[in-house]
C-alpha atoms as a PDB file:
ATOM      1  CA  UNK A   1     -42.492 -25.940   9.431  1.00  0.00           C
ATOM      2  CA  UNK A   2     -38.945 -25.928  10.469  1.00  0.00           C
ATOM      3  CA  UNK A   3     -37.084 -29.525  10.649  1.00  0.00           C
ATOM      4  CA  UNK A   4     -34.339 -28.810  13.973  1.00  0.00           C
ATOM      5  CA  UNK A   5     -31.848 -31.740  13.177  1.00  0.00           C
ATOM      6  CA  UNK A   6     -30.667 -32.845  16.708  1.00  0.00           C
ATOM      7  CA  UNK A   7     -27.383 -33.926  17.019  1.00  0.00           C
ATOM      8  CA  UNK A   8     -27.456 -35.307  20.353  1.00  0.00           C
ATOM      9  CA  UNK A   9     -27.026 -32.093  22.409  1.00  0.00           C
ATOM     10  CA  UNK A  10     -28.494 -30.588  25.172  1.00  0.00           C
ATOM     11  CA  UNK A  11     -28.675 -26.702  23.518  1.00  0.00           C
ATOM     12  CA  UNK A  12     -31.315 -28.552  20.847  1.00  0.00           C
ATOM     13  CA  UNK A  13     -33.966 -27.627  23.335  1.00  0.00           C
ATOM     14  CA  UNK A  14     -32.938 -23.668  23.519  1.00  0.00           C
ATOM     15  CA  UNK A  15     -33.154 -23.680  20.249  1.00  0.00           C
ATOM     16  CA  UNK A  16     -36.247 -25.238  20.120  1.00  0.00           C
ATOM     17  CA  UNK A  17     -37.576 -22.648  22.499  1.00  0.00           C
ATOM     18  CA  UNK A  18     -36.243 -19.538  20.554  1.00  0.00           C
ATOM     19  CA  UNK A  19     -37.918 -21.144  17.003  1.00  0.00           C
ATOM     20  CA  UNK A  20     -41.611 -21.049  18.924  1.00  0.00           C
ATOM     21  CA  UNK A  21     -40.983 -17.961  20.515  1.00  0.00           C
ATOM     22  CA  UNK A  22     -40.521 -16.720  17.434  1.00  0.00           C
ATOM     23  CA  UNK A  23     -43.603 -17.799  15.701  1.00  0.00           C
ATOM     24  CA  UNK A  24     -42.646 -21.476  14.037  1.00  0.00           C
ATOM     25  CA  UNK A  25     -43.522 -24.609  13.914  1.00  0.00           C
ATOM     26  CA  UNK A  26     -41.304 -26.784  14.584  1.00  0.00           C
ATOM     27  CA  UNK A  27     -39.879 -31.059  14.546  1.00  0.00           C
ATOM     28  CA  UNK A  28     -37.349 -31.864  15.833  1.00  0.00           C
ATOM     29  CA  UNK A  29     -35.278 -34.433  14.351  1.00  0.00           C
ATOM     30  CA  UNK A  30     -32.188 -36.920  15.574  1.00  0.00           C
ATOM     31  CA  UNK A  31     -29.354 -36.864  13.421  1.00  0.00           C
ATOM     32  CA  UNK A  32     -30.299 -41.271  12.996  1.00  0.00           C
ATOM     33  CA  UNK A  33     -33.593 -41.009  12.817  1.00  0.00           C
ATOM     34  CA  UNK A  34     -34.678 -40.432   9.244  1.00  0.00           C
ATOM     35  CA  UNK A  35     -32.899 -40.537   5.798  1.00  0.00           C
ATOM     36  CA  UNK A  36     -32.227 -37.600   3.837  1.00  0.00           C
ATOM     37  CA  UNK A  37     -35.348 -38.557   1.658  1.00  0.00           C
ATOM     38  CA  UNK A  38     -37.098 -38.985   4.584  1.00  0.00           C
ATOM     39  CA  UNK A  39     -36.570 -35.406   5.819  1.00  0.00           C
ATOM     40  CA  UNK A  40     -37.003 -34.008   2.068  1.00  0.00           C
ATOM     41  CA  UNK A  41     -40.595 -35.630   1.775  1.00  0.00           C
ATOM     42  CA  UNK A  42     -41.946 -33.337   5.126  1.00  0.00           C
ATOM     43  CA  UNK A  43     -41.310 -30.433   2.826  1.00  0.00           C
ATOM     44  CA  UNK A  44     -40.094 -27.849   5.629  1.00  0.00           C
ATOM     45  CA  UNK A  45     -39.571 -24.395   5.058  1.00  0.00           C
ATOM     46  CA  UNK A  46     -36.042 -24.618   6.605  1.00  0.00           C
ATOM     47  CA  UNK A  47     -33.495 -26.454   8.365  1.00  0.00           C
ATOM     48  CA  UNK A  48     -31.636 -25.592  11.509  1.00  0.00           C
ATOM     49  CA  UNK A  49     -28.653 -27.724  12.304  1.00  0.00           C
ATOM     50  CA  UNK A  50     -27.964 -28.115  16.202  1.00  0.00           C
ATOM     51  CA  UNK A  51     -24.885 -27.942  17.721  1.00  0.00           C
ATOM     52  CA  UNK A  52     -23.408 -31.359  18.933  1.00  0.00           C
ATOM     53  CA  UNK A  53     -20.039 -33.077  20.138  1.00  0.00           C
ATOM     54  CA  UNK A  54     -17.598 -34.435  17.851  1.00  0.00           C
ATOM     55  CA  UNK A  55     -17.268 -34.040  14.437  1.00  0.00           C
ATOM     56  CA  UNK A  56     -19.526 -33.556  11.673  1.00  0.00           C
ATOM     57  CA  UNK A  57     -18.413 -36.135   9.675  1.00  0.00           C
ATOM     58  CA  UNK A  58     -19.610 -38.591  12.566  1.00  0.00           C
ATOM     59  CA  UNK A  59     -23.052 -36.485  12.613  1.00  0.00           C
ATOM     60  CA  UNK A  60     -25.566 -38.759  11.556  1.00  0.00           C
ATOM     61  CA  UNK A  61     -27.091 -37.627   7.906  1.00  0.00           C
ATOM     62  CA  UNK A  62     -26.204 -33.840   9.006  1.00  0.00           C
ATOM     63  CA  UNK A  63     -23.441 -33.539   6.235  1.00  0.00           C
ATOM     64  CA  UNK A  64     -25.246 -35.548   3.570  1.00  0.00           C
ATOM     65  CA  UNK A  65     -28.637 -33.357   3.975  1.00  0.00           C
ATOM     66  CA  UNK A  66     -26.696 -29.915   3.525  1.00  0.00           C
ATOM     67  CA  UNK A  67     -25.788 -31.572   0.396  1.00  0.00           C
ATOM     68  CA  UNK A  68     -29.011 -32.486  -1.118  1.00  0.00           C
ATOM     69  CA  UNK A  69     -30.790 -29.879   0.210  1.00  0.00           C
ATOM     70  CA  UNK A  70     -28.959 -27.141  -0.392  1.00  0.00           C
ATOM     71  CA  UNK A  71     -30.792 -25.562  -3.094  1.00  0.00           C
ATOM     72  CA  UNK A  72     -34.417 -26.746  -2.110  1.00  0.00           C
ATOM     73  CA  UNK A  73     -34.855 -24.579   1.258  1.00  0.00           C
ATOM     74  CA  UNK A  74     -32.961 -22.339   4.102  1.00  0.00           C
ATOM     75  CA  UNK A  75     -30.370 -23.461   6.334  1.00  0.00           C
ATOM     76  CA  UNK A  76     -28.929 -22.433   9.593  1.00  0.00           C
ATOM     77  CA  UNK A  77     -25.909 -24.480  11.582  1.00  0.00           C
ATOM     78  CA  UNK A  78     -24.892 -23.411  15.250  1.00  0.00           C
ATOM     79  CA  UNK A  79     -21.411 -24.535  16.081  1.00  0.00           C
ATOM     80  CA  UNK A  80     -21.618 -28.356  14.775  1.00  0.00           C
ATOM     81  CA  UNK A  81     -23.901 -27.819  12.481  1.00  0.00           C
ATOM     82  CA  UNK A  82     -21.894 -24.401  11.205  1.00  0.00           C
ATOM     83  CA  UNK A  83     -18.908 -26.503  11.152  1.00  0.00           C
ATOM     84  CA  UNK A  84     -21.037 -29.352   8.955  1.00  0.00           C
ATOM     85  CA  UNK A  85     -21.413 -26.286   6.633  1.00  0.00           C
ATOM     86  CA  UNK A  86     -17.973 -25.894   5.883  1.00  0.00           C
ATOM     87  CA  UNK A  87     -17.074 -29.364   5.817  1.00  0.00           C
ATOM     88  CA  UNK A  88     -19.915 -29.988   3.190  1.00  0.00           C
ATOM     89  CA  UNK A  89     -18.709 -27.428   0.815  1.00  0.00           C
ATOM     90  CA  UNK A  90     -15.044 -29.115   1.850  1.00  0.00           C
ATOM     91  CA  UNK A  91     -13.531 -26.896   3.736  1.00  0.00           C
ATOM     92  CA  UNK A  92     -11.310 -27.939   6.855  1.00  0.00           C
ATOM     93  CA  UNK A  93     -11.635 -27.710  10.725  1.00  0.00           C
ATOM     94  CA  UNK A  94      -8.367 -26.583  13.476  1.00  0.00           C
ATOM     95  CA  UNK A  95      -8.250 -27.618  16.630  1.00  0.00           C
ATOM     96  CA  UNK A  96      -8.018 -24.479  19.430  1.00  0.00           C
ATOM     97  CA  UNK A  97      -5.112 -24.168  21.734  1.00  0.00           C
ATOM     98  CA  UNK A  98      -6.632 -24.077  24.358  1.00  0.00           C
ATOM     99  CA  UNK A  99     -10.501 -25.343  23.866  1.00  0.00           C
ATOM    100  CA  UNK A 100     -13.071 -22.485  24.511  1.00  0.00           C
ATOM    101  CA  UNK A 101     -15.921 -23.736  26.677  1.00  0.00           C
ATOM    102  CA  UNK A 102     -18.464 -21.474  28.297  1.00  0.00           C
ATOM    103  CA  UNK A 103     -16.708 -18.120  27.809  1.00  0.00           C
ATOM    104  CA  UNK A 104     -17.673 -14.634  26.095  1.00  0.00           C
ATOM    105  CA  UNK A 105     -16.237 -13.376  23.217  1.00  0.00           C
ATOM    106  CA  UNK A 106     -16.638 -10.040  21.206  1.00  0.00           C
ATOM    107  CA  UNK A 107     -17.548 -10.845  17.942  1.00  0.00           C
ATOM    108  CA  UNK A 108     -17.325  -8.920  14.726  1.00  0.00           C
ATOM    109  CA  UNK A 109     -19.549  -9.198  11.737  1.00  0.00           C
ATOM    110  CA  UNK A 110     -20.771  -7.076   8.043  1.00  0.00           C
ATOM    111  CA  UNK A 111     -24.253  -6.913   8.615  1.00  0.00           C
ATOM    112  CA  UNK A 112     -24.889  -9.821   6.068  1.00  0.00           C
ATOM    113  CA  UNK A 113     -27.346 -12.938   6.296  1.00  0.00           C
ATOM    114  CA  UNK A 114     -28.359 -13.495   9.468  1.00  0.00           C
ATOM    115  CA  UNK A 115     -26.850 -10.099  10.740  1.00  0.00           C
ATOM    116  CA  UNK A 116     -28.589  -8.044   8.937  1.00  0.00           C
ATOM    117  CA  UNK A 117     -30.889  -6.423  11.393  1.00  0.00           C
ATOM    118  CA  UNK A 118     -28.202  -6.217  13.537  1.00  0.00           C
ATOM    119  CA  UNK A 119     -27.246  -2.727  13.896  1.00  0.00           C
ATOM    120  CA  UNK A 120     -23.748  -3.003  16.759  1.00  0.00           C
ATOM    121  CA  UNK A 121     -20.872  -4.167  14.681  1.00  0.00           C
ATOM    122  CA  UNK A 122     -19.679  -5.960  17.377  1.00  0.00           C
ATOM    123  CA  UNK A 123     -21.397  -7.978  20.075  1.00  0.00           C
ATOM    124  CA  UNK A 124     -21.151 -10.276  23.356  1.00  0.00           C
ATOM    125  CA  UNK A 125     -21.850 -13.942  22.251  1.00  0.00           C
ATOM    126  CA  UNK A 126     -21.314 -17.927  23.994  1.00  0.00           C
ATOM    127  CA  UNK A 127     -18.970 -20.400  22.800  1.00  0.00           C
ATOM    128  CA  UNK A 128     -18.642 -23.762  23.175  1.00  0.00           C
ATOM    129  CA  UNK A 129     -16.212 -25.499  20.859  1.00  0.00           C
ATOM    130  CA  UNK A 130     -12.454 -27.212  20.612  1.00  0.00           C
ATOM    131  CA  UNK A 131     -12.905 -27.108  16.558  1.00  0.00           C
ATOM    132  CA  UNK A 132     -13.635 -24.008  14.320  1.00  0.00           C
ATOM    133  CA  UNK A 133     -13.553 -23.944  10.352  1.00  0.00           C
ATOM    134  CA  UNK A 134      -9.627 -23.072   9.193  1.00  0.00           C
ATOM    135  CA  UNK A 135      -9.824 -19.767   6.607  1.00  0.00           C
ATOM    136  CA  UNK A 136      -6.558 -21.368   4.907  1.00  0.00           C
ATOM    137  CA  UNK A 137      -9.390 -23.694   3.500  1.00  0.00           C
ATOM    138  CA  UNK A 138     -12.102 -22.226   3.438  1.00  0.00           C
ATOM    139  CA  UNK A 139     -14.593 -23.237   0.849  1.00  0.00           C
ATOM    140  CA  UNK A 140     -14.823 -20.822  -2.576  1.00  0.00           C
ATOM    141  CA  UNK A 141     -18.614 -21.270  -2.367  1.00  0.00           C
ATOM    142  CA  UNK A 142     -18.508 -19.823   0.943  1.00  0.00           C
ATOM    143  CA  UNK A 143     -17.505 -16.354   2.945  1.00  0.00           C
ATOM    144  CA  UNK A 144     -16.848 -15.068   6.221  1.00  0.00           C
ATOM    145  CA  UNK A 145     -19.449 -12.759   7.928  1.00  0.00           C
ATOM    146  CA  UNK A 146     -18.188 -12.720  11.190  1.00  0.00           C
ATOM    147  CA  UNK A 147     -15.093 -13.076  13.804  1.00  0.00           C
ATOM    148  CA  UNK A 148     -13.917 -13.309  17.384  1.00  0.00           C
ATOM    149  CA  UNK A 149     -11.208 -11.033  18.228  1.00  0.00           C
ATOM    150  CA  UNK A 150      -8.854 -12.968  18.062  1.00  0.00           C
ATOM    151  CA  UNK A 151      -9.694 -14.410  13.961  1.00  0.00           C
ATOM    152  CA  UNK A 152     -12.039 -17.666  14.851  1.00  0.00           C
ATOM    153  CA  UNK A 153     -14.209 -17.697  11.970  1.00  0.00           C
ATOM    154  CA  UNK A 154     -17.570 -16.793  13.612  1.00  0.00           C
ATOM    155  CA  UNK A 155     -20.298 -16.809  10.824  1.00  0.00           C
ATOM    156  CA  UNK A 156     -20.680 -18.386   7.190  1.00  0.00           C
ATOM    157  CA  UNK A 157     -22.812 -17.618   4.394  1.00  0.00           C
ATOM    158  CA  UNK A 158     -22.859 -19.338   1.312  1.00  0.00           C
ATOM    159  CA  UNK A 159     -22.840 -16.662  -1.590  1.00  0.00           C
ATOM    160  CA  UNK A 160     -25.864 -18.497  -4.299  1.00  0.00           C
ATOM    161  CA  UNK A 161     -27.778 -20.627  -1.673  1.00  0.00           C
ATOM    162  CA  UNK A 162     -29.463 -19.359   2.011  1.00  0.00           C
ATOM    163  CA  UNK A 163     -27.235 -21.645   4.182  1.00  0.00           C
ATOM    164  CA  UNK A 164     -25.897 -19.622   7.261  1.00  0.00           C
ATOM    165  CA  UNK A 165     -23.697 -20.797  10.179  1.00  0.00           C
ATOM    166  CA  UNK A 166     -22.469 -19.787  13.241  1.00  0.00           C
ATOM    167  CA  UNK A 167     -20.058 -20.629  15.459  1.00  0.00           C
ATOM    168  CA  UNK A 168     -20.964 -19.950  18.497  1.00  0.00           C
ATOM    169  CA  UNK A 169     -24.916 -20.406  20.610  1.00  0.00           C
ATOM    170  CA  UNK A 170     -26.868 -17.476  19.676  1.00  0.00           C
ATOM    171  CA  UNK A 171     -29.620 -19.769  21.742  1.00  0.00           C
ATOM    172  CA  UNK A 172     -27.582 -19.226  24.948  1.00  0.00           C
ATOM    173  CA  UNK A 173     -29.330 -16.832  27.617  1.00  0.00           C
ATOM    174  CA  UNK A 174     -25.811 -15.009  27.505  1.00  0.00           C
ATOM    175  CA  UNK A 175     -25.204 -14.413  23.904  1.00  0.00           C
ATOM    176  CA  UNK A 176     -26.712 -10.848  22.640  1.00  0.00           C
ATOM    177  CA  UNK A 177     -28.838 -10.404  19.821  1.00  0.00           C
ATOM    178  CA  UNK A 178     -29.515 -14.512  19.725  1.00  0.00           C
ATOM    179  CA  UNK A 179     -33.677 -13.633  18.758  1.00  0.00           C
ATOM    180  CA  UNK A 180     -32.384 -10.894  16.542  1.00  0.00           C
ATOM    181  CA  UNK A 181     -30.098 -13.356  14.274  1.00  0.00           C
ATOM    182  CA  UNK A 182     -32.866 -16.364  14.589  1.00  0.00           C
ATOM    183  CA  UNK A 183     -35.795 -14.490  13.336  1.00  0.00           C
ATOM    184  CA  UNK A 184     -32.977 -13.165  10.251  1.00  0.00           C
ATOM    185  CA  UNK A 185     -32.913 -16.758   9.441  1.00  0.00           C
ATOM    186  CA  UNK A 186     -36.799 -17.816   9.806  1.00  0.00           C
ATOM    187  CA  UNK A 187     -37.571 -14.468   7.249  1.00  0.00           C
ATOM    188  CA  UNK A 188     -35.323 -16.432   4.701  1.00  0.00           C
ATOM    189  CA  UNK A 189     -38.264 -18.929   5.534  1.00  0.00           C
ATOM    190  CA  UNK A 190     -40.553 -16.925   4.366  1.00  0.00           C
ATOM    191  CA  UNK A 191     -41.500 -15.947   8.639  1.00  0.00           C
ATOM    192  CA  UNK A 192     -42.609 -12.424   9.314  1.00  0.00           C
ATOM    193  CA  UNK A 193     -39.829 -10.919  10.999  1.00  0.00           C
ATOM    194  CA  UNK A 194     -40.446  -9.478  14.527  1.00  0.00           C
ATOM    195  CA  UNK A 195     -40.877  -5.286  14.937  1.00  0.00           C
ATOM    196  CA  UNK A 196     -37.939  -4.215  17.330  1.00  0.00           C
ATOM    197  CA  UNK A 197     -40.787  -3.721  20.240  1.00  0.00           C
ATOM    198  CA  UNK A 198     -41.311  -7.673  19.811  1.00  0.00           C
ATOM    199  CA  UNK A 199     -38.104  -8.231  20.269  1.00  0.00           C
ATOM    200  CA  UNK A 200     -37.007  -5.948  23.677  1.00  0.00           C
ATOM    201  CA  UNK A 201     -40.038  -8.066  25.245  1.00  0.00           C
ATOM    202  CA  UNK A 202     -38.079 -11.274  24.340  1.00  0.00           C
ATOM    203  CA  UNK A 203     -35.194 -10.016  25.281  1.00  0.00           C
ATOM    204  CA  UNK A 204     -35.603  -8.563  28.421  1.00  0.00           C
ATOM    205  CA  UNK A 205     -38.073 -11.912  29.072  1.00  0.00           C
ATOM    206  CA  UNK A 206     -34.686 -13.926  28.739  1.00  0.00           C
ATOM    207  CA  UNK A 207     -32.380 -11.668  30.789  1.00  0.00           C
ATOM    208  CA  UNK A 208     -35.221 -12.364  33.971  1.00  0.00           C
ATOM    209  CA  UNK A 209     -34.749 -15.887  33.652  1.00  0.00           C
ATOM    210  CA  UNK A 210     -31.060 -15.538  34.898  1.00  0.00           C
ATOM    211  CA  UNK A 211     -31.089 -12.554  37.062  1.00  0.00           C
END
């Protein structure tokens, strides 16, 4: 089972979608709702951290649970929840000048963690964010596996643990490769991983839903 911590946001759902699409079980859970201990007694085989507004320090448990469960199972944080990543290791967030909302960026990455069975080197994805982890802090237990053009951090990966992040909605209908980096994460989570026929069906599946 995979525990989806909901932080109050509407893209909880499209990620709850892509997770059973992709062959788990999953509970969702509000960032209030349970206690760490709580969420460490249903013995999930991974955590995925939804995106929310605000800050992660104002995220419910979110930043407390990356800390106590970092070394007991899988994680994976999209944009909040990447962000909670770096700010539980205690790294630092900027503020972007101006806010990206809703727009398409070209993203760069080295094939690591949840890339890995990505094969372009760079790809279309969706962001949705004001606040993005600053590399003049980044945290020593961390590293960068991916960036915008422009040198937004756009992926994390912690180098002992499996704790993964991204910055911007691999769930959203217009971000490439979203079932691709997803199903990375669920093999960490001991998931079979899909065969690449699996995944043109899914893919093309979500490109009719918006044509």
């Amino acid at each position: 089972m995979i525990i989806l911590l909901d932080n109050y946001d509407s893209f909880t759902w499209n990620l709850w979608h892509f997770l059973q699409e992709l062959g788990s079980e999953v509970k969702i859970v509000k960032n209030d709702e349970l206690s760490v201990d709580n969420i460490i007694s249903m013995k999930p085989n991974g955590l995925v951290i939804s995106p929310g507004p605000g800050i992660p320090e104002n995220a419910g448990v979110t930043i407390e649970l990356i800390k106590k469960v970092k070394s007991l199972f899988p994680i994976f944080g999209v944009c909040l929840g990447h962000q909670a990543i770096n700010n539980a290791f205690g790294g630092k967030l900027l503020r972007l000048s101006p806010p990206i909302h809703g727009k398409l960026s070209k993203v760069e990455h080295n094939q690591q963690g949840v890339f890995k069975n990505i094969n372009d080197k760079e790809f279309e994805v969706t962001r949705y964010h004001s606040l993005a982890a600053d590399p003049k802090f980044l945290p020593k237990e961390l590293f960068i596996t991916a960036s915008s053009k422009d040198g937004v951090i756009m992926g994390l990966m912690h180098k002992k643990f499996k704790i993964y992040g991204v910055q911007f909605h691999p769930e959203s209908v217009l971000s490439l490769n979203g079932y691709r980096i997803i199903s990375s994460f669920l093999s960490e989570c001991g998931y079979k991983i899909l065969e690449e026929n699996q995944f043109k069906f899914l893919e093309q599946k979500l490109v009719g839903h918006i044509k």
